[in-house]
C-alpha atoms as a PDB file:
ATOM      1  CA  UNK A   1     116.126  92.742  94.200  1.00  0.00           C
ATOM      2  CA  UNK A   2     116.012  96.273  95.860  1.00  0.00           C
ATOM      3  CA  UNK A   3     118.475  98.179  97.722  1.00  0.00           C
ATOM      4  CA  UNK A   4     118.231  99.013 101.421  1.00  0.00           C
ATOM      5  CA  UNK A   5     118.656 102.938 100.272  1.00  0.00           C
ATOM      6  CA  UNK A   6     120.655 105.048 102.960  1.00  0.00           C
ATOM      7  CA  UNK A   7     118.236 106.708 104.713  1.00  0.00           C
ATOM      8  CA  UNK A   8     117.061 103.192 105.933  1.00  0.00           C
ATOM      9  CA  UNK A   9     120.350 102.127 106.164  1.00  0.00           C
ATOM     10  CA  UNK A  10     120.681 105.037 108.481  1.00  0.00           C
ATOM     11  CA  UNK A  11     117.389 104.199 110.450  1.00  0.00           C
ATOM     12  CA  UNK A  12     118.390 100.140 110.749  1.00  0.00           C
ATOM     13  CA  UNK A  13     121.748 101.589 112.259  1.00  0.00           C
ATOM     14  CA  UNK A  14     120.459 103.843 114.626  1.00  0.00           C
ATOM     15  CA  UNK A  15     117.166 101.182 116.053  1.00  0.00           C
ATOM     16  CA  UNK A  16     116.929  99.968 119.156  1.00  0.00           C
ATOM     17  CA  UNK A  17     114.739  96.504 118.027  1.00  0.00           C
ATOM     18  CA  UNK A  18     113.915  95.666 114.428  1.00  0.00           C
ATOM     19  CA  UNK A  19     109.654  94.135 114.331  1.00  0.00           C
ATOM     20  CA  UNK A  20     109.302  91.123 111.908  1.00  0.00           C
ATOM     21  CA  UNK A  21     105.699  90.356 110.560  1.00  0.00           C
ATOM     22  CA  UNK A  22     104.429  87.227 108.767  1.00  0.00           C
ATOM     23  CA  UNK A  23     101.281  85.447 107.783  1.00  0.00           C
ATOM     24  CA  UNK A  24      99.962  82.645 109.307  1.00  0.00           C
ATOM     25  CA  UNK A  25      97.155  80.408 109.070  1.00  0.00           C
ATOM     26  CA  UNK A  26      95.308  82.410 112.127  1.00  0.00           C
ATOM     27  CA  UNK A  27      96.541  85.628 110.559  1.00  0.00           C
ATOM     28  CA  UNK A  28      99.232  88.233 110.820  1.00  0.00           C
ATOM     29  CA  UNK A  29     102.305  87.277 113.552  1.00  0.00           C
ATOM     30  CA  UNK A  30     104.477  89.656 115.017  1.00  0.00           C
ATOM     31  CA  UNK A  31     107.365  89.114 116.720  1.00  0.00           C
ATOM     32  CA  UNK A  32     111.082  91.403 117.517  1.00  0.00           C
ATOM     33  CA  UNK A  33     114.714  90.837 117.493  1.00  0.00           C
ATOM     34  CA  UNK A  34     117.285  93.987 118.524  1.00  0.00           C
ATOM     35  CA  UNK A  35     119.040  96.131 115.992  1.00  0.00           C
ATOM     36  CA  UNK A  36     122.485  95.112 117.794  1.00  0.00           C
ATOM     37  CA  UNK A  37     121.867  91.423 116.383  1.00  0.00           C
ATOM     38  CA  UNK A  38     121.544  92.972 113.157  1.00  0.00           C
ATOM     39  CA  UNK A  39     124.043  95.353 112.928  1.00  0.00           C
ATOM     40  CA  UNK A  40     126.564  92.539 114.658  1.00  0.00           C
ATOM     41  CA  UNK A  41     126.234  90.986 111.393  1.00  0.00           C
ATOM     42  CA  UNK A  42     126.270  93.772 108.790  1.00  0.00           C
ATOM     43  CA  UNK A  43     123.769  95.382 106.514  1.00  0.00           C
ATOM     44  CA  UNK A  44     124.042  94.129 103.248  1.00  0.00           C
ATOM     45  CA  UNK A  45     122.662  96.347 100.794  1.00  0.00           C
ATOM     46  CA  UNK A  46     119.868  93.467  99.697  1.00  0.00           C
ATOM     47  CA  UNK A  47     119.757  90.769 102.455  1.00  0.00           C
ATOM     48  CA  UNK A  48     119.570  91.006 106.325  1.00  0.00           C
ATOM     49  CA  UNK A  49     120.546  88.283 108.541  1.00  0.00           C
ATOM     50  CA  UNK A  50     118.943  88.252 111.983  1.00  0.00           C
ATOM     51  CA  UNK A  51     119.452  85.235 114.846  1.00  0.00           C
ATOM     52  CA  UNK A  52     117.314  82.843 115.800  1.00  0.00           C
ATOM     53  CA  UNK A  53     116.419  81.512 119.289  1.00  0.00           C
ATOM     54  CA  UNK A  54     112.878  80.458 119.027  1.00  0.00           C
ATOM     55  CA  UNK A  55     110.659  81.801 116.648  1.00  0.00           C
ATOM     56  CA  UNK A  56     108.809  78.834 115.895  1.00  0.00           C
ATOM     57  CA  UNK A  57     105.679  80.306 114.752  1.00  0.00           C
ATOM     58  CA  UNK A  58     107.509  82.632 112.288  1.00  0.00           C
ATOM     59  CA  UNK A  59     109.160  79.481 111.205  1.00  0.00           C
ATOM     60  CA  UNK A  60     105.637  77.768 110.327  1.00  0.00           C
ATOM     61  CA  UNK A  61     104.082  80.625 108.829  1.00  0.00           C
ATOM     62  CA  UNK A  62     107.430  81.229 106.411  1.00  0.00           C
ATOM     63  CA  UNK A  63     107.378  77.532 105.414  1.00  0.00           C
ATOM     64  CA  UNK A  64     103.991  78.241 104.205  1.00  0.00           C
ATOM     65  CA  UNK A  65     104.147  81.699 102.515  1.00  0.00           C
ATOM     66  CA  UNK A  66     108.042  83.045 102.657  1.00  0.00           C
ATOM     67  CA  UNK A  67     106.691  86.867 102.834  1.00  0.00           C
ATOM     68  CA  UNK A  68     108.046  88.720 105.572  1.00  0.00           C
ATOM     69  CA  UNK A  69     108.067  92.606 106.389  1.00  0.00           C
ATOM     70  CA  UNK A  70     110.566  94.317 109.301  1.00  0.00           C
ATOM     71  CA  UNK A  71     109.757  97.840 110.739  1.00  0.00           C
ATOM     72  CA  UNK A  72     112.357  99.356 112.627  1.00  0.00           C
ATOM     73  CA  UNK A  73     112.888 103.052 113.581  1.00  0.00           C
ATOM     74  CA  UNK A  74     114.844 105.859 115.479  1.00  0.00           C
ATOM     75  CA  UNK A  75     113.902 109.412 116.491  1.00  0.00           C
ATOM     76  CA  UNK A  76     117.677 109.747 116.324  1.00  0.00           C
ATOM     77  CA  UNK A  77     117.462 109.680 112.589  1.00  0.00           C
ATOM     78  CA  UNK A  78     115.270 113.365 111.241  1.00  0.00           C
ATOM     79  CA  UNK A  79     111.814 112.570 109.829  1.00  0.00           C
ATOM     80  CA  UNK A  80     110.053 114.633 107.272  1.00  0.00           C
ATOM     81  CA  UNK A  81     108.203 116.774 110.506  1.00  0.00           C
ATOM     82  CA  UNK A  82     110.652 116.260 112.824  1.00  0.00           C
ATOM     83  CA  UNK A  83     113.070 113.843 115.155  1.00  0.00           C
ATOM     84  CA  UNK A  84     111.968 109.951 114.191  1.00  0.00           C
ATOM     85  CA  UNK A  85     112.108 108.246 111.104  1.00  0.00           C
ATOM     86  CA  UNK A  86     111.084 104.508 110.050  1.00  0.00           C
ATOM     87  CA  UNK A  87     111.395 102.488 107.798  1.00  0.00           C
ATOM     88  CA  UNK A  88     109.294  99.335 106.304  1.00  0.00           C
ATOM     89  CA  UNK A  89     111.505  96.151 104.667  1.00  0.00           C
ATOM     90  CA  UNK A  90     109.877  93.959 102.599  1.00  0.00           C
ATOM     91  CA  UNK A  91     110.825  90.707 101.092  1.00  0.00           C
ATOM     92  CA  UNK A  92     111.041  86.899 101.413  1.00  0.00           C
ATOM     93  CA  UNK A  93     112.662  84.855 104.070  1.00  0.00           C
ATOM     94  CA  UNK A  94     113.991  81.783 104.712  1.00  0.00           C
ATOM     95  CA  UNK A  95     115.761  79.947 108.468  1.00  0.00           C
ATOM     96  CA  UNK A  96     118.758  78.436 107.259  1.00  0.00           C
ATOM     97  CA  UNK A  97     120.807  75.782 109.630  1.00  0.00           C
ATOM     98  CA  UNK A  98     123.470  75.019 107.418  1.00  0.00           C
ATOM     99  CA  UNK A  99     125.959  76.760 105.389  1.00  0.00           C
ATOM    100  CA  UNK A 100     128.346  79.869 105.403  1.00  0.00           C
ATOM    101  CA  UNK A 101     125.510  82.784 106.997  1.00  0.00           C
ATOM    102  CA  UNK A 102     124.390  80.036 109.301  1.00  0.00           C
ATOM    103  CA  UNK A 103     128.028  79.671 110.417  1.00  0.00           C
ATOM    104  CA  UNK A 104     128.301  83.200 110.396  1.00  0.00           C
ATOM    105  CA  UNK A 105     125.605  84.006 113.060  1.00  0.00           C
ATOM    106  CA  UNK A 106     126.505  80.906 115.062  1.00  0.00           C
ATOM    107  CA  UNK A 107     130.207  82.129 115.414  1.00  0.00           C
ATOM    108  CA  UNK A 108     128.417  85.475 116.948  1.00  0.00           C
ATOM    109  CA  UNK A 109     125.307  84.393 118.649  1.00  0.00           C
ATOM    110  CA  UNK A 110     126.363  80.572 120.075  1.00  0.00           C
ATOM    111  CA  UNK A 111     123.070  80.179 121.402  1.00  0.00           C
ATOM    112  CA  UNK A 112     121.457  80.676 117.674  1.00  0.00           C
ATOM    113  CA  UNK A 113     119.780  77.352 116.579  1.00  0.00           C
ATOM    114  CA  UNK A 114     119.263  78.968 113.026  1.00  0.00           C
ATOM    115  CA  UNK A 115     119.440  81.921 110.408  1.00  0.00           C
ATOM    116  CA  UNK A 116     116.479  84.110 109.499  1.00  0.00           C
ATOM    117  CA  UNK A 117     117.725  84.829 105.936  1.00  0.00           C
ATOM    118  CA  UNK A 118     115.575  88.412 105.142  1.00  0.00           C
ATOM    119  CA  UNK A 119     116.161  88.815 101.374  1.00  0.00           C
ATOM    120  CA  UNK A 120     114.711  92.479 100.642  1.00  0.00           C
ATOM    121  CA  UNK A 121     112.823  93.006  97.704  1.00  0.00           C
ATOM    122  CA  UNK A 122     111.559  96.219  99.035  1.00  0.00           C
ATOM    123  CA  UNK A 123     112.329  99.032 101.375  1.00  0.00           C
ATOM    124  CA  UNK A 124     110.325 101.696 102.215  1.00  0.00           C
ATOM    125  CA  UNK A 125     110.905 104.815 104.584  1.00  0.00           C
ATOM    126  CA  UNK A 126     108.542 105.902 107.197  1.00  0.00           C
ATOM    127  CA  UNK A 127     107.743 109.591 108.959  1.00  0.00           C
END
């Protein structure tokens, strides 16, 4: 399992929305969530929990290939060339609606129907 190094730390601290990116059946599927959610629930160095309100499509494509990747950056964080640097997450994921990180996002986010559980095998800056 990789670490989410600082400098991505940095970047996933400092976004304004977080894109999450799996494969489906018809192809690649792209859809956001906001840093806040993220950071409202801590950055673990390995594993990033994000809320879920609909996401049903992400749901189906993860129950058939559990490969996700998140993009997120900040010009408020200095890139190799200048203000803005990203930063590329890669890993497996899983919606949990049970257990202690379910209950965890629930107590924050009542309207959360389940857990996107981002377990980060890889994370890669950007800029």
């Amino acid at each position: 399992m990789a670490k989410i190094d600082a400098v991505c730390k940095e970047v996933i601290e400092k976004t304004e929305w977080i894109a999450i990116s799996t494969a489906g059946p018809d192809g690649p599927h792209v859809v956001a969530t906001w840093g806040d959610y993220v950071r409202a629930l801590g950055i673990n160095e390995d594993t990033i929990l994000i809320p879920v309100g609909l996401m049903r499509k992400t749901e189906a494509n993860l129950q058939r290939d559990n490969r996700v990747e998140l993009l997120c950056g900040s010009r408020q964080v200095q890139g190799t060339r200048g203000p803005g640097k990203g930063c590329a997450l890669v890993g497996r994921a899983e919606f949990q609606t049970a257990g202690p990180r379910y209950e965890a996002v629930k107590a924050k986010f009542p309207w959360a129907r389940a857990t996107l559980v981002v377990s980060v095998e890889e994370a890669k800056p950007q800029l």
